[in-house]
Protein backbone atom coordinates (compact mmCIF):
# COMPACT_ATOMS: atom_id res chain seq x y z
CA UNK A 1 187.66 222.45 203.53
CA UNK A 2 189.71 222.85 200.66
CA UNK A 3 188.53 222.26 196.54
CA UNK A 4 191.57 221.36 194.78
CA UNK A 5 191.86 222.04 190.99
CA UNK A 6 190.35 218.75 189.90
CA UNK A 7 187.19 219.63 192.05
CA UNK A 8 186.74 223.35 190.45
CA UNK A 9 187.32 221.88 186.88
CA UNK A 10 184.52 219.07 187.44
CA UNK A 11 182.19 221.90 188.47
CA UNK A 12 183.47 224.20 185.02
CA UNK A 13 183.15 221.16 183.04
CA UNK A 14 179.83 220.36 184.12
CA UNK A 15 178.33 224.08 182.90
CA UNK A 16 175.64 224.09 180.54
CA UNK A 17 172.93 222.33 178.87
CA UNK A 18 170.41 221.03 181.12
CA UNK A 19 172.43 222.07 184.55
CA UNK A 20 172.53 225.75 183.22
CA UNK A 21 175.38 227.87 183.75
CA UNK A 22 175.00 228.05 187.73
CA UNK A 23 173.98 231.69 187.99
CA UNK A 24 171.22 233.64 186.09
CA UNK A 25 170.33 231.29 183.80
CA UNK A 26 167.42 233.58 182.15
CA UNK A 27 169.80 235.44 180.91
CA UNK A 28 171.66 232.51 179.22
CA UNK A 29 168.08 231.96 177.66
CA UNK A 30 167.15 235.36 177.12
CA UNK A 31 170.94 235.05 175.26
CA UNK A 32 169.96 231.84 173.31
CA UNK A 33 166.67 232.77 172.03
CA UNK A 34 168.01 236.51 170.52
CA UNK A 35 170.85 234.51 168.46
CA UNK A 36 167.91 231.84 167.76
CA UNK A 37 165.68 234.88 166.21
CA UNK A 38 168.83 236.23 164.30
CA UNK A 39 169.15 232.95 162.82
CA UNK A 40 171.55 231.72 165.02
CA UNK A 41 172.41 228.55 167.02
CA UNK A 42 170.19 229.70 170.16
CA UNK A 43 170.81 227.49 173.47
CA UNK A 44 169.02 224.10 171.77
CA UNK A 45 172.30 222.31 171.10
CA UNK A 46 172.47 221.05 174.63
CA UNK A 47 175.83 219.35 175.06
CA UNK A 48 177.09 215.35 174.08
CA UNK A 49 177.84 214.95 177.94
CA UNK A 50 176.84 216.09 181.13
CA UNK A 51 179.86 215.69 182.99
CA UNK A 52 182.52 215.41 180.46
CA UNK A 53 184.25 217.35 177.62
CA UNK A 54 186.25 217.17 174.70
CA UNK A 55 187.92 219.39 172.07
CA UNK A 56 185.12 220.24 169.68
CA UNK A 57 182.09 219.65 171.94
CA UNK A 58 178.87 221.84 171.97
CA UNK A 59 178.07 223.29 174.82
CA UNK A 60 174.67 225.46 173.94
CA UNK A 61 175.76 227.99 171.71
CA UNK A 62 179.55 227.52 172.95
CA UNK A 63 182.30 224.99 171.75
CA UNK A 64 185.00 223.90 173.66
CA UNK A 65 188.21 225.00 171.44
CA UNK A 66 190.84 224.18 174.36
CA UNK A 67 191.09 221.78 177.16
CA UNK A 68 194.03 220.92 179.71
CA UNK A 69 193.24 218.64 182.63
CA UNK A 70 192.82 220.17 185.20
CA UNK A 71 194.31 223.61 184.43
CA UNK A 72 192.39 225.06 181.21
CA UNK A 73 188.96 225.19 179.53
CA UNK A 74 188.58 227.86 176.47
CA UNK A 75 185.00 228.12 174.87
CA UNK A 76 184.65 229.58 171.66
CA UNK A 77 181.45 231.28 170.72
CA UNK A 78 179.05 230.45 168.03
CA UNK A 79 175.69 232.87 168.63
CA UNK A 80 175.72 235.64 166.18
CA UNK A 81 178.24 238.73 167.45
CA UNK A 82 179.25 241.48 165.92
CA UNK A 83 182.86 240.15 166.66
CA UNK A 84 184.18 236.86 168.41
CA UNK A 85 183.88 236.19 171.40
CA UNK A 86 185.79 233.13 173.84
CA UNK A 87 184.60 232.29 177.65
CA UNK A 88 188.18 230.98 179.24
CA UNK A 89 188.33 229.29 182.55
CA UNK A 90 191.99 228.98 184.17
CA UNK A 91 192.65 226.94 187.07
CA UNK A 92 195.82 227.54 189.61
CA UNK A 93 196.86 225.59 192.88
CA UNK A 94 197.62 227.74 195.53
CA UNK A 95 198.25 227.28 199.03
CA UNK A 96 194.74 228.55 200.03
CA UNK A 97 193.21 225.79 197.57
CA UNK A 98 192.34 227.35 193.88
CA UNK A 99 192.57 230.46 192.30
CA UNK A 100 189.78 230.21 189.33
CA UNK A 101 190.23 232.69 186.73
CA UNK A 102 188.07 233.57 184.06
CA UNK A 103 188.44 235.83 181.34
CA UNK A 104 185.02 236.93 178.56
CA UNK A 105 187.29 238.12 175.57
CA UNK A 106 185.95 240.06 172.51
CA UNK A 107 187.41 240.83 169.11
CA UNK A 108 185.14 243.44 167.78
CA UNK A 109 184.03 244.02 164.48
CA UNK A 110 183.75 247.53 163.05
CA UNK A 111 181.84 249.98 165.34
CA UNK A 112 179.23 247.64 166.17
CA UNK A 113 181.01 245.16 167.75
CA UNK A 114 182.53 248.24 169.65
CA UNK A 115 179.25 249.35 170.56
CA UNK A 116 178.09 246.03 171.24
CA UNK A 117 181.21 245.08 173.77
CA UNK A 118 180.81 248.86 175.43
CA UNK A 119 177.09 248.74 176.16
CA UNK A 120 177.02 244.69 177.34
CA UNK A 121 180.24 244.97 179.67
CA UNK A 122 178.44 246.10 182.60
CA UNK A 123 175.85 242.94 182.15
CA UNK A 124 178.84 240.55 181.25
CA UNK A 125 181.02 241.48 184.77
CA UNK A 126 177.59 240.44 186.50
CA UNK A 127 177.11 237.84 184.96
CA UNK A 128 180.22 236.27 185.29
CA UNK A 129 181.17 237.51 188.85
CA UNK A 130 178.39 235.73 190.22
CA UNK A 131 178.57 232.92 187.97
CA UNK A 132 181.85 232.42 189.75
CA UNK A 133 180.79 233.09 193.05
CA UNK A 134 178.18 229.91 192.07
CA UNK A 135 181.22 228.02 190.93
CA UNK A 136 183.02 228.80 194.36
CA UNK A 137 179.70 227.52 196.10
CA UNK A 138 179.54 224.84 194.48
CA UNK A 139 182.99 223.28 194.71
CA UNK A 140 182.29 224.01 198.35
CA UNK A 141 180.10 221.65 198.51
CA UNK A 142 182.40 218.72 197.23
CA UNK A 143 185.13 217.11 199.15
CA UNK A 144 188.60 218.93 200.08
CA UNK A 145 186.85 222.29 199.23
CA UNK A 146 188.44 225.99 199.22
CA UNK A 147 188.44 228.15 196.37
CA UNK A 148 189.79 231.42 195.58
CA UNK A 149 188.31 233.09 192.58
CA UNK A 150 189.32 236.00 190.65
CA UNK A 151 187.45 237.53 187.54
């Protein structure tokens, strides 16, 4: 079976709110409620839709800041950080089916946000790696479904 690029982006776009984030989803809480006692935004935002997204949607304490059919989703962080932070999801035909990559990017801020980004990486690569691997999964479970991810 092979997932095309339309099928991978349906599963991306579909992250969040009350489907989770496909893979350790306690720590997406655990996330939420420590920006929630800093005063933040916490994970309570939800999103508009369940299945769709636009330019400026919430997604828990995300926002989508780009969006390309079916090639492009950048979100934008809004939980307190010593820095900023985006979550970018890139999606490629090739002959195998689709390459997904996805990139955590962090400006830091002074030497906290250093020391934040330094400490947390090993967690974030986890996190994401099998958050993709969950992505792959999924997809596989759609029509036309292959997938080739890359973190």
């Amino acid at each position: 079976m092979h997932a095309v690029p339309a099928r991978v982006f349906t599963v991306v776009e579909r992250l969040g709110g009350r489907r989770g984030w496909l893979f350790a989803n306690f720590l997406w809480r655990w996330r939420g409620a420590i920006d929630r006692a800093m005063g933040g935004v916490g994970m309570s935002r939800g999103r508009r839709d369940p299945d769709r997204l636009r330019v400026g949607d919430v997604v828990d304490f995300w926002r989508v800041e780009a969006l390309k059919y079916p090639t492009f989703i950048r979100f934008a962080a809004e939980m307190k950080l010593p820095g900023r932070a985006w979550l970018q999801f890139q999606f490629n035909n090739v002959p195998e089916g689709t390459l997904l990559r996805s990139e955590a990017l962090f400006k830091p801020i002074g030497i906290l946000g250093r020391l934040y980004w330094t400490v947390l990486y090993p967690l974030h690569v986890i996190l994401f790696t099998g958050m993709l691997r969950a992505i792959r999964a999924e997809a596989e479970r759609g029509p036309e479904s292959k997938l080739v991810s890359q973190i």
